[in-house]
C-alpha atoms as a PDB file:
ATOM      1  CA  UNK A   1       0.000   0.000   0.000  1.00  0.00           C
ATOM      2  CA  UNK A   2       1.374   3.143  -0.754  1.00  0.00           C
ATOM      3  CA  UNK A   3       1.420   6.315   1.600  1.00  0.00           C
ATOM      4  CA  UNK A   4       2.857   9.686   2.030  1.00  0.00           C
ATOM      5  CA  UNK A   5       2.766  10.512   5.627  1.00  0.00           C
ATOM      6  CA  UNK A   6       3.592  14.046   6.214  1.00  0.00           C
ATOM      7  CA  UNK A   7       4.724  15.512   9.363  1.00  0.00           C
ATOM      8  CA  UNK A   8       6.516  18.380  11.308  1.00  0.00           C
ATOM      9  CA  UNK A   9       3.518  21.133  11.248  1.00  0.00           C
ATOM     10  CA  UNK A  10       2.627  23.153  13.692  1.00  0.00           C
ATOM     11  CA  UNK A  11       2.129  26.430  15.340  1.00  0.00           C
ATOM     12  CA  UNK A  12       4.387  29.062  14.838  1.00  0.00           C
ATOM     13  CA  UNK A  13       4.814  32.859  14.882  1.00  0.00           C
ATOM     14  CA  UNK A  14       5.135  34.994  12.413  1.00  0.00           C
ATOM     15  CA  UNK A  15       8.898  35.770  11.104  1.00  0.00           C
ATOM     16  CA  UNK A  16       9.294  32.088  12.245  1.00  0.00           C
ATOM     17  CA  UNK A  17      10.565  28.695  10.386  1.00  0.00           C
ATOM     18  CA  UNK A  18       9.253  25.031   9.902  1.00  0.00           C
ATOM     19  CA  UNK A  19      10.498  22.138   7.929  1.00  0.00           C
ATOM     20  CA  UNK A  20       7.719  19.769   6.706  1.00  0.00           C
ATOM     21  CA  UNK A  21       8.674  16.047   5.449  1.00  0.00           C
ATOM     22  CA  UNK A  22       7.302  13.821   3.706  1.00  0.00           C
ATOM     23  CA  UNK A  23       8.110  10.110   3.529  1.00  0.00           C
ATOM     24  CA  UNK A  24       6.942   7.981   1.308  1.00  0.00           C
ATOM     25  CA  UNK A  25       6.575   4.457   1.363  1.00  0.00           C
ATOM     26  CA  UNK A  26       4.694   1.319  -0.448  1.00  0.00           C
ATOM     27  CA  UNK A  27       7.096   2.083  -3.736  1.00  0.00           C
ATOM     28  CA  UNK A  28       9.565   4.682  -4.532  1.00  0.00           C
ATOM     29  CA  UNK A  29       8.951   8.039  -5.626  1.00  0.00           C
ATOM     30  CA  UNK A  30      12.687   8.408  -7.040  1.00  0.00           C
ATOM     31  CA  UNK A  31      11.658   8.456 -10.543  1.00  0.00           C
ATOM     32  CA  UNK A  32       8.619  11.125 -10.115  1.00  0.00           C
ATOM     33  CA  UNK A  33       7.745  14.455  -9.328  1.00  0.00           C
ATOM     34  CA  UNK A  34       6.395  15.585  -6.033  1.00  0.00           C
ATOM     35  CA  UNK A  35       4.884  18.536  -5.173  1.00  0.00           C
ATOM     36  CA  UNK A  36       3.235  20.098  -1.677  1.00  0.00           C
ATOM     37  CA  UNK A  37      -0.339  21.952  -1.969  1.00  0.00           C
ATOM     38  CA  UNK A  38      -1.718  24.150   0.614  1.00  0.00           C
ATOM     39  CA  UNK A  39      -5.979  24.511   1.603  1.00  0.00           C
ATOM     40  CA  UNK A  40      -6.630  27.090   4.181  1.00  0.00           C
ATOM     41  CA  UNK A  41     -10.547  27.114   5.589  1.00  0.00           C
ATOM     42  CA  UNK A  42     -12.990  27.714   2.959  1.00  0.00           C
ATOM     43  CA  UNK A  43     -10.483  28.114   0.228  1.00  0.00           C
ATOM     44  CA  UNK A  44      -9.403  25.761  -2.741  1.00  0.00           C
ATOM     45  CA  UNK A  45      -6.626  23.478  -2.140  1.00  0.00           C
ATOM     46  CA  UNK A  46      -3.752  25.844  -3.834  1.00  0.00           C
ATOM     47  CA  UNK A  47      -0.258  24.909  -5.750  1.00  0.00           C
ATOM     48  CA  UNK A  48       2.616  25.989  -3.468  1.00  0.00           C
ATOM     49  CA  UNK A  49       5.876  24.339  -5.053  1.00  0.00           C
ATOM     50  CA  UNK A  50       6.611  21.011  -7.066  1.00  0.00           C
ATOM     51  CA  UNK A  51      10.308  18.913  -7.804  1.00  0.00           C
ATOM     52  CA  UNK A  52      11.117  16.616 -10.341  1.00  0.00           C
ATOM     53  CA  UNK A  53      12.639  13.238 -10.079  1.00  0.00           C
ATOM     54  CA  UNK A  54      16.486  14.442  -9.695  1.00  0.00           C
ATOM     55  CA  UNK A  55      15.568  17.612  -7.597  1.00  0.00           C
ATOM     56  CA  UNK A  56      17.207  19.902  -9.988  1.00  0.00           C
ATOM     57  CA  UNK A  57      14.021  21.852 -11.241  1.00  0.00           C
ATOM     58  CA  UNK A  58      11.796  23.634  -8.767  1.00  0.00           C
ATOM     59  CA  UNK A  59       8.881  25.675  -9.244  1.00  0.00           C
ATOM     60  CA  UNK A  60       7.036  27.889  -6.798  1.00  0.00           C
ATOM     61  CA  UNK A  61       4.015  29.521  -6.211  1.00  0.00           C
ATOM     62  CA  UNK A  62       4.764  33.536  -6.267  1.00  0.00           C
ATOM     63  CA  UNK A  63       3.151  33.783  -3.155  1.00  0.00           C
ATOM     64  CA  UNK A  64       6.009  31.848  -1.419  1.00  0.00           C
ATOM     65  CA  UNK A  65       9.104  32.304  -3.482  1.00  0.00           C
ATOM     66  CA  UNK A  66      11.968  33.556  -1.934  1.00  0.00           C
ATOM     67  CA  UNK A  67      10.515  32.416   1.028  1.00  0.00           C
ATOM     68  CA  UNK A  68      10.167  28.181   0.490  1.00  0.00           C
ATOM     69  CA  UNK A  69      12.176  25.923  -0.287  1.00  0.00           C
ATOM     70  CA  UNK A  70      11.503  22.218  -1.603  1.00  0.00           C
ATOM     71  CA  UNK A  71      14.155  19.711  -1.844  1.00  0.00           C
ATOM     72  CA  UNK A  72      14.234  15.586  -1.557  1.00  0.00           C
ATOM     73  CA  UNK A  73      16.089  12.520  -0.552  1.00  0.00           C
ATOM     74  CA  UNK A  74      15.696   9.710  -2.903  1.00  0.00           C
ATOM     75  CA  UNK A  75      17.568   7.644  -0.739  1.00  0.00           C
ATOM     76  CA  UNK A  76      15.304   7.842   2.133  1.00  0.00           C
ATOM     77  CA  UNK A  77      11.951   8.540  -0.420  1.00  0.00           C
ATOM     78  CA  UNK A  78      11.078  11.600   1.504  1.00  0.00           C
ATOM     79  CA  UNK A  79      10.809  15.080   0.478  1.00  0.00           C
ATOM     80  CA  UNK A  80      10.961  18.199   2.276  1.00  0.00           C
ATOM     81  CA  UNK A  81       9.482  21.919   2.555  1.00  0.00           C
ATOM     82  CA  UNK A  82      11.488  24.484   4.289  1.00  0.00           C
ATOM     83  CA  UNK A  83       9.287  27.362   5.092  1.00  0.00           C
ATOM     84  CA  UNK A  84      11.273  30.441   6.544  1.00  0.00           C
ATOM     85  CA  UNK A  85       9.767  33.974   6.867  1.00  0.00           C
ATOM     86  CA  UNK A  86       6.365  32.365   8.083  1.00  0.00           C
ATOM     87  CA  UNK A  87       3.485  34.844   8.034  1.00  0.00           C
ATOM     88  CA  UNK A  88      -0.318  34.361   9.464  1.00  0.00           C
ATOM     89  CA  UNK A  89      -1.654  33.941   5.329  1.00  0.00           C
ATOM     90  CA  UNK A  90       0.648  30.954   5.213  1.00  0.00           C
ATOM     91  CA  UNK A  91      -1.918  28.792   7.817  1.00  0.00           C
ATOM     92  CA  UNK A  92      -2.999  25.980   6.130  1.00  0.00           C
ATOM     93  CA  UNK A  93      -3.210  22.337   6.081  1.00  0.00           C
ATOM     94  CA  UNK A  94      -0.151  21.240   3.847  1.00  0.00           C
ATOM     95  CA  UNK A  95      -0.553  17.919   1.555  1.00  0.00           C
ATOM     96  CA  UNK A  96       2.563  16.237   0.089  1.00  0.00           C
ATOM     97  CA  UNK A  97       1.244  14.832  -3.383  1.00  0.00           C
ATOM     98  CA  UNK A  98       3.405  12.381  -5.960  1.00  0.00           C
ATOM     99  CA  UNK A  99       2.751  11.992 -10.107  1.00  0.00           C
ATOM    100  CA  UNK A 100       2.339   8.291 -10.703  1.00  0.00           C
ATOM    101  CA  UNK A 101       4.231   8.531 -14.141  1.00  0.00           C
ATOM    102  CA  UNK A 102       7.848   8.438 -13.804  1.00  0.00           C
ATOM    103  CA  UNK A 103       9.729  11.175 -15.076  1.00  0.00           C
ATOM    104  CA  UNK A 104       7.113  13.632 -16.574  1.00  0.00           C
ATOM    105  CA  UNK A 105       7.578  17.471 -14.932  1.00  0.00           C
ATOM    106  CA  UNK A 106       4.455  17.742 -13.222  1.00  0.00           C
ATOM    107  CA  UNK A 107       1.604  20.391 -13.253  1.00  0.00           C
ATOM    108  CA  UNK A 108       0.499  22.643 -10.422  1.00  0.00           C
ATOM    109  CA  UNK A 109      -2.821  21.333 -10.432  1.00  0.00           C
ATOM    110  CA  UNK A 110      -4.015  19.120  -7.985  1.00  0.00           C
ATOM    111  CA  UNK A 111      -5.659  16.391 -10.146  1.00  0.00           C
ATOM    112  CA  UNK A 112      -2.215  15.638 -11.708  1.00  0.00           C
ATOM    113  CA  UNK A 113      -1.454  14.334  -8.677  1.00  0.00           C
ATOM    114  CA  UNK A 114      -1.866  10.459  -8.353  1.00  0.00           C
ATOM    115  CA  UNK A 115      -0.787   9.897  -4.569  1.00  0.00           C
ATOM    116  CA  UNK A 116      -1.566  12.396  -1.562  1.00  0.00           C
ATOM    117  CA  UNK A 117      -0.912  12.430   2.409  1.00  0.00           C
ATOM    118  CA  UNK A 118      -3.587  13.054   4.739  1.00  0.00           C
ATOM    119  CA  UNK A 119      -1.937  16.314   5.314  1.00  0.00           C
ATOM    120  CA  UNK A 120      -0.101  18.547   7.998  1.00  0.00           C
ATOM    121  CA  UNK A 121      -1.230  21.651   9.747  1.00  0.00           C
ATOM    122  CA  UNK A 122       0.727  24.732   9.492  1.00  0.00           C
ATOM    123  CA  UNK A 123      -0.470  27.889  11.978  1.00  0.00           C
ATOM    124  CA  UNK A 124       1.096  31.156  11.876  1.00  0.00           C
ATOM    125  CA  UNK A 125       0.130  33.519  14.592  1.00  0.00           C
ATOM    126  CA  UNK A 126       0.555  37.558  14.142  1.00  0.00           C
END
């Protein structure tokens, strides 16, 4: 069975940091792109930043670049989000998602995505 368990979310204040992981297990993700999505309260679940299979091309949402950073471990099939710069419009529940295909770039919409975590919760306070 395969899951993506995410984890390291919490609360945090503003100006503040948080790593989030993702590990992956049931098969390995080494060959595909992953990507984490965001979904605040009463909001669509939104694109936040994707990596393909070797971890050399990124892409980010505008709304976190400069601020985010995505990277992965094929060795240990986990990937991870560093979030620095935290602010309150960054609270969310944050879902790790994996492309089933192997080696195709990835989109930034959500139904792209084959596999998804049950998802982490991220609070910023002001």
């Amino acid at each position: 069975q395969v899951q993506l368990v995410e984890s390291g979310g919490g609360l945090v204040q503003a100006g503040g940091s948080l790593r989030l992981s993702c590990a992956a297990s049931g098969r390995t993700f080494s060959t595909n792109t992953m990507a984490w999505f965001r979904q605040a309260p009463g909001k669509e679940r939104e694109f936040v930043t994707k990596i393909n299979w070797s971890g050399v091309n990124t892409y980010y949402a505008d709304s976190v670049k400069g601020r985010f950073t995505i990277y992965r471990d094929n060795a240990k099939n986990t990937v991870y989000l560093q979030m620095n710069s935290l602010n309150p419009e960054d609270s969310a529940v944050y879902y790790c998602a994996a492309e089933q295909t192997s080696y195709v770039s990835g989109t930034m919409y959500p139904g792209s995505y084959d596999y998804w975590g049950q998802g982490t919760q991220v609070t910023v306070s002001s």
